[in-house]
C-alpha atoms as a PDB file:
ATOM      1  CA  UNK A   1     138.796  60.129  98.729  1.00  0.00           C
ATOM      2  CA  UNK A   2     140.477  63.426  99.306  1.00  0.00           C
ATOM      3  CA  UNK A   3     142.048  65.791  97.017  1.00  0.00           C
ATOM      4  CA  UNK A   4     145.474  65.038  98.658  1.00  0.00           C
ATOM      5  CA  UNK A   5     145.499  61.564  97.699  1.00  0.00           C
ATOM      6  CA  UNK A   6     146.339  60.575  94.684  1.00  0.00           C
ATOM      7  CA  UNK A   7     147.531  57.009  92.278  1.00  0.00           C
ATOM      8  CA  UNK A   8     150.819  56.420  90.532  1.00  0.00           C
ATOM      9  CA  UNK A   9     150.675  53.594  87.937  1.00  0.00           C
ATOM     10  CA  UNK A  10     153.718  52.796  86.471  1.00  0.00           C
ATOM     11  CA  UNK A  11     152.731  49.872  84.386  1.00  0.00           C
ATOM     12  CA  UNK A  12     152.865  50.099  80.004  1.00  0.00           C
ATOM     13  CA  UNK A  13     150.804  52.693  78.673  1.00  0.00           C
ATOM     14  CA  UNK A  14     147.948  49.762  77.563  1.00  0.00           C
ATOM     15  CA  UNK A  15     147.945  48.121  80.535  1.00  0.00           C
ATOM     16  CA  UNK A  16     148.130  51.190  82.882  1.00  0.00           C
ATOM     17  CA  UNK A  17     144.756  53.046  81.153  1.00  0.00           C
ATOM     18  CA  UNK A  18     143.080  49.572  81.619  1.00  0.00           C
ATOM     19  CA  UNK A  19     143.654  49.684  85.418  1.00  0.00           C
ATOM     20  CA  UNK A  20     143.368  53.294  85.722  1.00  0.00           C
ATOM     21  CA  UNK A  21     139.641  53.207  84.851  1.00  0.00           C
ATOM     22  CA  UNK A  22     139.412  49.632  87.042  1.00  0.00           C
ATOM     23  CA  UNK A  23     140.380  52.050  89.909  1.00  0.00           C
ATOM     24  CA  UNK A  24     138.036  54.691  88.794  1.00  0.00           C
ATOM     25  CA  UNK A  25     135.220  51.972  89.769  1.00  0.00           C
ATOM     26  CA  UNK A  26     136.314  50.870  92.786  1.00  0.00           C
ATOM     27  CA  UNK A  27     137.980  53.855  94.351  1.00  0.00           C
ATOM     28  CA  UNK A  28     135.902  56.649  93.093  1.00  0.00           C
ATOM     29  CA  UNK A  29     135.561  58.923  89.711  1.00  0.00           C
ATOM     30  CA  UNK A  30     137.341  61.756  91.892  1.00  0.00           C
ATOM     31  CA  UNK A  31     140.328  59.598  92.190  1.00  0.00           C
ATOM     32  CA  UNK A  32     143.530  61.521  90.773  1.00  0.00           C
ATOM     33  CA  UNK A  33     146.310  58.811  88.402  1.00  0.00           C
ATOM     34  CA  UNK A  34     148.888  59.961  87.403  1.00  0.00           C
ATOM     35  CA  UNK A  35     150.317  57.436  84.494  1.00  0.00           C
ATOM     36  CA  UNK A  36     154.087  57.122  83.990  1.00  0.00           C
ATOM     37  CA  UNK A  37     155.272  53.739  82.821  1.00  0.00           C
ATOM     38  CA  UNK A  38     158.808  52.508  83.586  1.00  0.00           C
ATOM     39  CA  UNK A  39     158.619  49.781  80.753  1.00  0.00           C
ATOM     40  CA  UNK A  40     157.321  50.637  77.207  1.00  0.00           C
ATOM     41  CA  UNK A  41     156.530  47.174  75.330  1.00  0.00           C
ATOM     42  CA  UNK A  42     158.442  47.147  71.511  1.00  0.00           C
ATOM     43  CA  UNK A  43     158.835  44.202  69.057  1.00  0.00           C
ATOM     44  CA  UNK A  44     161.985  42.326  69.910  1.00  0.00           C
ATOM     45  CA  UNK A  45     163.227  40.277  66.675  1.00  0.00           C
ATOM     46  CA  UNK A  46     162.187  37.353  67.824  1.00  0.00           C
ATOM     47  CA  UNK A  47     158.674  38.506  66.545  1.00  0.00           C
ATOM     48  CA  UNK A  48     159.160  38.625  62.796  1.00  0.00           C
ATOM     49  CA  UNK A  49     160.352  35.169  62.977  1.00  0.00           C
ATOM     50  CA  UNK A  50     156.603  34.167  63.569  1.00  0.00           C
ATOM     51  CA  UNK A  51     155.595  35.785  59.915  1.00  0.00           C
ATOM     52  CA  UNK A  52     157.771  32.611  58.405  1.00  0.00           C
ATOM     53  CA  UNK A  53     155.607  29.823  57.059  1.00  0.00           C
ATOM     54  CA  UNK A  54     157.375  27.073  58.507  1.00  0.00           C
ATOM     55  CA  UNK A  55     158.662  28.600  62.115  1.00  0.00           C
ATOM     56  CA  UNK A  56     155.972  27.052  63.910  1.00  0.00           C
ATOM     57  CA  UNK A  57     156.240  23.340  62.444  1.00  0.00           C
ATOM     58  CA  UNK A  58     156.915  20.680  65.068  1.00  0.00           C
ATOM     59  CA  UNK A  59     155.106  23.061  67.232  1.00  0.00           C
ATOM     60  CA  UNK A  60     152.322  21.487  69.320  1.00  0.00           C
ATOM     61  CA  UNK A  61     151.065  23.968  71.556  1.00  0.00           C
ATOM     62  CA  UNK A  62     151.922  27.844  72.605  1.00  0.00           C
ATOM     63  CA  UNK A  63     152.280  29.260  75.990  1.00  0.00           C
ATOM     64  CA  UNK A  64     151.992  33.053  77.296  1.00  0.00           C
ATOM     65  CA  UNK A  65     152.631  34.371  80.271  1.00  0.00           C
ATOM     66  CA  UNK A  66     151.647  37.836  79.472  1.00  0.00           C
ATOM     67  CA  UNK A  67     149.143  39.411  77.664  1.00  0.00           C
ATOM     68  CA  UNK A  68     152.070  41.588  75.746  1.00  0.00           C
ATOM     69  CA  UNK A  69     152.898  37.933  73.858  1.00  0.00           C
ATOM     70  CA  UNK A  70     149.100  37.391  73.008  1.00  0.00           C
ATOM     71  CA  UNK A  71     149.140  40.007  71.285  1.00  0.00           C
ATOM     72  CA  UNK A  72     152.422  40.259  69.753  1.00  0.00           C
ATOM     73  CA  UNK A  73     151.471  36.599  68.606  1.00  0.00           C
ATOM     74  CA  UNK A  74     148.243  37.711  66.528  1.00  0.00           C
ATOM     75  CA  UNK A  75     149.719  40.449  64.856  1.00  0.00           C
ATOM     76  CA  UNK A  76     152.431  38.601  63.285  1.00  0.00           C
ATOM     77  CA  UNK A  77     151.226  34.954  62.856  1.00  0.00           C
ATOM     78  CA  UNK A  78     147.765  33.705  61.014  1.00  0.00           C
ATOM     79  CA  UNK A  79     147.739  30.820  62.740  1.00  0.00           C
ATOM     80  CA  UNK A  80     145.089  30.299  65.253  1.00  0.00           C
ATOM     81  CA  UNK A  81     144.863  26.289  65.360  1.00  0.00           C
ATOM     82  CA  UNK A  82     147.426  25.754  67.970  1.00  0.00           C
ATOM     83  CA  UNK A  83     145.976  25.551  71.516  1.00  0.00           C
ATOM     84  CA  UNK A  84     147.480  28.640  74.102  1.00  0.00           C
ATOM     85  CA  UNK A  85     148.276  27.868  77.491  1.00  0.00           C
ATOM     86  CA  UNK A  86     147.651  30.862  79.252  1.00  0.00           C
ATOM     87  CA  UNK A  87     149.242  31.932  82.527  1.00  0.00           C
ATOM     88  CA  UNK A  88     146.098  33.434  84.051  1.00  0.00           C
ATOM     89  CA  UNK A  89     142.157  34.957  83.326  1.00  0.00           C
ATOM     90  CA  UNK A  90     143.618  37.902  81.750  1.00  0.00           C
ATOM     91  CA  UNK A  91     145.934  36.600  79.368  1.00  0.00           C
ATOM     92  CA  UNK A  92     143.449  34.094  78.450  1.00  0.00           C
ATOM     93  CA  UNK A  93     140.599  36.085  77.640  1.00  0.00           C
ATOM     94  CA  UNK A  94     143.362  38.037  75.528  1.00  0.00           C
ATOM     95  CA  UNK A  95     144.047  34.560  73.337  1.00  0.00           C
ATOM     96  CA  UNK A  96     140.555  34.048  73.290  1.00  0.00           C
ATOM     97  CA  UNK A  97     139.754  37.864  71.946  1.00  0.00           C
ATOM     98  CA  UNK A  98     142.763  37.183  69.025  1.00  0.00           C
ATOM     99  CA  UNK A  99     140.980  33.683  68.103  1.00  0.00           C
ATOM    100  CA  UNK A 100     143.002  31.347  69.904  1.00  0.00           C
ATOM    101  CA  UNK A 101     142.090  27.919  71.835  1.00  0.00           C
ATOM    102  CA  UNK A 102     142.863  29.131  75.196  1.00  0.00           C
ATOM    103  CA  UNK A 103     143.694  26.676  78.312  1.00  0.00           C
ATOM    104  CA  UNK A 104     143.445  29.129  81.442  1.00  0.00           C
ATOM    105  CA  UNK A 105     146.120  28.562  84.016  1.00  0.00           C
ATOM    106  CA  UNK A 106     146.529  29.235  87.662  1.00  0.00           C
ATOM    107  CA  UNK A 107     147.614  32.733  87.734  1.00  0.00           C
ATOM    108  CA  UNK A 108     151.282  32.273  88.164  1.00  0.00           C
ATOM    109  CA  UNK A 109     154.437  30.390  85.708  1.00  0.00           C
ATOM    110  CA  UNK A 110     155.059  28.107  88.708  1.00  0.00           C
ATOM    111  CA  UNK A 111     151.566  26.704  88.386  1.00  0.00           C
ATOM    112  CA  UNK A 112     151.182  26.912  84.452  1.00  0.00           C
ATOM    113  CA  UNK A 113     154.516  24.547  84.126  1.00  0.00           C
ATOM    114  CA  UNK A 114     153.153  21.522  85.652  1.00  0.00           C
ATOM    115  CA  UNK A 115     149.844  21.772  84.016  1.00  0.00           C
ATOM    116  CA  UNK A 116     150.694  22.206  80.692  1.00  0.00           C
ATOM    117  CA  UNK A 117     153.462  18.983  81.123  1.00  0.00           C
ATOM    118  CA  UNK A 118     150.438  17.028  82.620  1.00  0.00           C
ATOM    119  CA  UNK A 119     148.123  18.166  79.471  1.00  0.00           C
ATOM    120  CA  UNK A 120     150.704  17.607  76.962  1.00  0.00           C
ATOM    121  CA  UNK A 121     151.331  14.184  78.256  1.00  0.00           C
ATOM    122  CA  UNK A 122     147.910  13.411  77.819  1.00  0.00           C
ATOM    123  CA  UNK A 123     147.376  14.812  74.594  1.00  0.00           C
ATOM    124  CA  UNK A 124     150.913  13.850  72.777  1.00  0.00           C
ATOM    125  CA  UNK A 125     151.012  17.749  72.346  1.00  0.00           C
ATOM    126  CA  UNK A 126     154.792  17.461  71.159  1.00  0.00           C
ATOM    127  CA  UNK A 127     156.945  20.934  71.672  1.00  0.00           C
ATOM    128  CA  UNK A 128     155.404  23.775  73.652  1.00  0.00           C
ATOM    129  CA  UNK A 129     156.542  26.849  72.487  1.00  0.00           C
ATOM    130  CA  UNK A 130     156.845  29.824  74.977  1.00  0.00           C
ATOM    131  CA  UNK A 131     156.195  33.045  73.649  1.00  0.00           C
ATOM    132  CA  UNK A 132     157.617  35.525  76.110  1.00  0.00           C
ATOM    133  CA  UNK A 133     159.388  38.823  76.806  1.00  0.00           C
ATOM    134  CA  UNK A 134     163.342  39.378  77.158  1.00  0.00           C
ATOM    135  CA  UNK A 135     162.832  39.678  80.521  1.00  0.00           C
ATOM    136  CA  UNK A 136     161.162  36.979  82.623  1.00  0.00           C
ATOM    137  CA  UNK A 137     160.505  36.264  85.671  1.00  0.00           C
ATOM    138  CA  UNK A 138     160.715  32.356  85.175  1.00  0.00           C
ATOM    139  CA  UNK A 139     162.270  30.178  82.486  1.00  0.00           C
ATOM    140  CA  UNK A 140     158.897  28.315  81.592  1.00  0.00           C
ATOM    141  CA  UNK A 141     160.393  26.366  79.219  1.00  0.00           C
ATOM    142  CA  UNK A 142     163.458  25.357  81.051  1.00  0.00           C
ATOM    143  CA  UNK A 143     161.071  24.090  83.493  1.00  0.00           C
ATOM    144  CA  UNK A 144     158.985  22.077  81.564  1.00  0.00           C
ATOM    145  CA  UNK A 145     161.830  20.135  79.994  1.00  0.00           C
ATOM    146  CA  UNK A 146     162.586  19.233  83.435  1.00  0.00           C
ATOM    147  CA  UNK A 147     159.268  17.924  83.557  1.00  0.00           C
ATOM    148  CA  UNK A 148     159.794  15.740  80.791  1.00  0.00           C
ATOM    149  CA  UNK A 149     158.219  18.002  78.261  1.00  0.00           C
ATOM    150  CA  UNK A 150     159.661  19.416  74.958  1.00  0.00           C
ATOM    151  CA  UNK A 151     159.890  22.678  74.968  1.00  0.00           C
ATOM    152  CA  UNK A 152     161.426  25.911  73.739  1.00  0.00           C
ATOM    153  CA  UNK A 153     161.364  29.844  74.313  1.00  0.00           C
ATOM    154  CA  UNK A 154     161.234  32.469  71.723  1.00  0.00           C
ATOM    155  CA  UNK A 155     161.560  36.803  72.528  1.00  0.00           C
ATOM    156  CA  UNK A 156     159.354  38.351  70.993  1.00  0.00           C
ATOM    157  CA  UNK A 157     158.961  41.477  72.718  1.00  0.00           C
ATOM    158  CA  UNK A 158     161.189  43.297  75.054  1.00  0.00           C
ATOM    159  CA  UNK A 159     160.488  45.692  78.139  1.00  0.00           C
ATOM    160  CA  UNK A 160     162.462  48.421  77.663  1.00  0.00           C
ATOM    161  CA  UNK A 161     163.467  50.860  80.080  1.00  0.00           C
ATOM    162  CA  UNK A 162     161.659  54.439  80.848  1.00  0.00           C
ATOM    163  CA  UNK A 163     161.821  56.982  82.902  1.00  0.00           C
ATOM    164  CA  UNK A 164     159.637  58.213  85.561  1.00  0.00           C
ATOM    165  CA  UNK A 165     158.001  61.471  84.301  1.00  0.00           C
ATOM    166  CA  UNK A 166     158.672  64.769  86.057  1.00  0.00           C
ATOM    167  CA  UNK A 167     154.810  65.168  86.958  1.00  0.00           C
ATOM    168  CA  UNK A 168     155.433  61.551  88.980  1.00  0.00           C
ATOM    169  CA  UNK A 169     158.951  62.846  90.548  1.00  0.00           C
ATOM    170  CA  UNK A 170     157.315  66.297  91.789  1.00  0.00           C
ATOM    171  CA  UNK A 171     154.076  64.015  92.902  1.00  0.00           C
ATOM    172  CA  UNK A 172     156.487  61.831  95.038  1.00  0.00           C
ATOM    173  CA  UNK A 173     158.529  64.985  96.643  1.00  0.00           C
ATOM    174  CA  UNK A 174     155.221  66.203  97.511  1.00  0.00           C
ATOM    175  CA  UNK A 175     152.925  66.277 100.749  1.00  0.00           C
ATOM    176  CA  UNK A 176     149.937  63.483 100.520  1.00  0.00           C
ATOM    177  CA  UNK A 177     148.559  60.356 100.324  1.00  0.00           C
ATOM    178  CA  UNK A 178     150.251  58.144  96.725  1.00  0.00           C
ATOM    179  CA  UNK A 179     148.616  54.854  96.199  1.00  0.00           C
ATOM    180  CA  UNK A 180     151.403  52.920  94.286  1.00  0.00           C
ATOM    181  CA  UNK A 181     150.312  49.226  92.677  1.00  0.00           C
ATOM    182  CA  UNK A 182     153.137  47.447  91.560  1.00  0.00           C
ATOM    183  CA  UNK A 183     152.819  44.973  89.365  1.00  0.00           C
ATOM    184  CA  UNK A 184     156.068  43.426  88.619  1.00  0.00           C
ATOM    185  CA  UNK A 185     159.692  43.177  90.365  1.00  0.00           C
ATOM    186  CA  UNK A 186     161.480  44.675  87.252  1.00  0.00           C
ATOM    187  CA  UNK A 187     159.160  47.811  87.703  1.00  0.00           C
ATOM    188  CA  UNK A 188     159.486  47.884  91.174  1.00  0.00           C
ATOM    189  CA  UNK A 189     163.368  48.209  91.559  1.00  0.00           C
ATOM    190  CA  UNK A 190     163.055  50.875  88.468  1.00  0.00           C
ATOM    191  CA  UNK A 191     160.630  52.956  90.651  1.00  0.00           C
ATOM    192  CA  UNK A 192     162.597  52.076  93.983  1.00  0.00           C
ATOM    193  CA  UNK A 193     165.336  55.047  93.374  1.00  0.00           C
ATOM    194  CA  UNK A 194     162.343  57.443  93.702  1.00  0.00           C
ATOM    195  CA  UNK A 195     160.479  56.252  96.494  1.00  0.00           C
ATOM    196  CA  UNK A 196     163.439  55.920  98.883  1.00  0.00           C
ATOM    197  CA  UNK A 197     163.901  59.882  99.791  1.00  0.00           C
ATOM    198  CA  UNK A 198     160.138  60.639  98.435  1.00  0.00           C
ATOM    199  CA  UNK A 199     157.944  62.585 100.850  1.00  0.00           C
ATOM    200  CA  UNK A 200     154.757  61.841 100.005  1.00  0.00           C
ATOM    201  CA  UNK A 201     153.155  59.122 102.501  1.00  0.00           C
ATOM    202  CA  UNK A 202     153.663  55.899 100.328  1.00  0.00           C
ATOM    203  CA  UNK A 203     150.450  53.309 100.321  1.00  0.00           C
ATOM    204  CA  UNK A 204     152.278  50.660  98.358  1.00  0.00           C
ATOM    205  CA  UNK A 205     150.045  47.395  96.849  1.00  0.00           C
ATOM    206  CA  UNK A 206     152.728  44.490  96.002  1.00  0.00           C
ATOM    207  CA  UNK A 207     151.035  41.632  93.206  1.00  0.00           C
ATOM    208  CA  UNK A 208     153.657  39.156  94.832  1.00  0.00           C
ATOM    209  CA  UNK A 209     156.030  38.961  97.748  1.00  0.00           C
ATOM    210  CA  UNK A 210     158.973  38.867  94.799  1.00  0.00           C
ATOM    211  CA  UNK A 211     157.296  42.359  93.954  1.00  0.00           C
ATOM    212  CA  UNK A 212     157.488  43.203  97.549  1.00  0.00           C
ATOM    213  CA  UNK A 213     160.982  42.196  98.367  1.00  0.00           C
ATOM    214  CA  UNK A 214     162.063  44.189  94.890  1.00  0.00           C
ATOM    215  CA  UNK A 215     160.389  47.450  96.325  1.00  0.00           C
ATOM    216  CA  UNK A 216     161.903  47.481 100.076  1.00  0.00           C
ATOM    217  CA  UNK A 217     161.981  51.381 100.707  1.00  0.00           C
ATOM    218  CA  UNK A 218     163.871  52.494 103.355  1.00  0.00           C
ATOM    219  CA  UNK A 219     161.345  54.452 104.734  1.00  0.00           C
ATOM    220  CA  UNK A 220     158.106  54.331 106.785  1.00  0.00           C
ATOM    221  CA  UNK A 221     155.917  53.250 103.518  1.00  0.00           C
ATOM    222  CA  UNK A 222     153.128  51.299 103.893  1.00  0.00           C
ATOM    223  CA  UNK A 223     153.416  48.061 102.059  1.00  0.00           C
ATOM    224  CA  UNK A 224     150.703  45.527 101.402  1.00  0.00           C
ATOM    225  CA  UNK A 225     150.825  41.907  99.317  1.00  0.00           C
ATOM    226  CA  UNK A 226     147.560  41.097  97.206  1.00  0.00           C
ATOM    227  CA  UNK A 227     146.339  37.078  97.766  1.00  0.00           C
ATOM    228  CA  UNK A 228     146.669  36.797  94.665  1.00  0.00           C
ATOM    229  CA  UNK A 229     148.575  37.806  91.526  1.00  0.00           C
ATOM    230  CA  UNK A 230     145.624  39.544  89.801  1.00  0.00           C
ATOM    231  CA  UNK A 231     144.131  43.068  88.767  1.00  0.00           C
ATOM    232  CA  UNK A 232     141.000  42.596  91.739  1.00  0.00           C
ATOM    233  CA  UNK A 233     143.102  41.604  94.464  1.00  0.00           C
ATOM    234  CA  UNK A 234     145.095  44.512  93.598  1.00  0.00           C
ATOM    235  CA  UNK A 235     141.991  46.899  93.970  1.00  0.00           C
ATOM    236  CA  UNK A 236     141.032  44.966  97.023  1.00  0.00           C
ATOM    237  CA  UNK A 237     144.266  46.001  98.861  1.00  0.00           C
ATOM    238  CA  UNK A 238     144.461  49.657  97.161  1.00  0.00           C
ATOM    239  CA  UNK A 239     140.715  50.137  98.768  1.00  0.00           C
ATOM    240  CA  UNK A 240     142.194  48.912 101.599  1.00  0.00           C
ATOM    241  CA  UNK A 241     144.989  51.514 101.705  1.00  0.00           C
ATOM    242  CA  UNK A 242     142.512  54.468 100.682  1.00  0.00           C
ATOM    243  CA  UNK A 243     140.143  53.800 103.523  1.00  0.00           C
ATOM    244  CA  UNK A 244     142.674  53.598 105.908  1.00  0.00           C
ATOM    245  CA  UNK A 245     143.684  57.160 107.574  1.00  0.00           C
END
């Protein structure tokens, strides 16, 4: 590491800290991260509805594909005796942390929606309820009722729009390496305005090639995908991109 290269994380505040210290490890204690999220995670009203007794009769098994419903979930509901279906490790070990009966899935929606059907099937689960964000990169439940399988959706927390800091505009007009992980499409095009005329030398890591495509700058950035849609492949490309001169 050098003292002109430095990491941008624009992910919520929770999940940004998290990663910033992840990086620490990896990348070195020296490393400078700057932290200004894009998206700041509120209630949506969706999530009193879960504090009503009977909201969740019928209900035969909850899905999350983000950590952000986990925990949304176990602040507002007691109950803990329906098995989770969770999109990935980390949203898995969240259920498991809150007290649920977590199923781990592959790491991705398009992967969860087919095993869950399959399960459910087996099981005579009855309705799956997905417990999501207003903004969603997949319509779970849509797709598991094309499956076959009863399901529904309900908001429960939004994403909602903030700005990028001044510290992380004058970091971007500025001479240097940035190391920028980006973690989701929405935050990518929200960061995209800023990266297009920025003149620091852009090391972008991409979780997907959706995130990629959403963060085309139109300028000789580096850009590179992780193998998969996870916190360590992400540091396994961002190494990459710091070693590299």
């Amino acid at each position: 590491m050098t003292d002109q290269m430095a990491m941008l994380l624009t992910r919520p505040a929770a999940q940004a800290a998290r990663f910033a210290d992840a990086a620490r490890a990896r990348l070195g204690r020296d490393l400078c991260i700057l932290v200004s999220p894009v998206l700041e995670i509120l209630d949506a009203p969706g999530a009193a509805r879960l504090a009503v007794p009977d909201r969740l009769a019928g209900v035969g098994a909850l899905a999350f594909t983000s950590e952000n419903g986990v925990r949304t979930f176990a602040r507002m509901s007691a109950r803990r005796d329906l098995p989770a279906y969770c999109v990935g490790a980390r949203t898995a070990a969240a259920a498991r942390a809150a007290g649920l009966r977590a199923v781990e899935g592959p790491g991705d929606a398009a992967g969860l929606a087919p095993m869950i059907a399959r399960q459910a099937r087996l099981q005579g689960l009855g309705t799956v309820l997905h417990l999501r964000g207003a903004h969603a990169a997949a319509d779970l439940a849509a797709v598991l009722r094309d499956l076959g399988q009863p399901a529904e959706d309900l908001v429960i927390y939004d994403q909602c729009e903030r700005p990028l800091s001044e510290a992380a505009r004058v970091l971007l007009a500025s001479p240097g390496i940035v190391l920028l992980p980006l973690f989701s499409a929405r935050s990518a095009r929200l960061v995209l305005p800023h990266l297009s005329h920025a003149q620091a030398e852009l090391r972008i890591a991409a979780i997907s090639p959706a995130v990629a495509y959403a963060a085309r700058v139109q300028r000789c950035a580096r850009m590179e995908i992780a193998v998969r849609p996870d916190a360590e492949a992400m540091l396994d490309v961002l190494a990459g991109l710091a070693g590299s001169r």
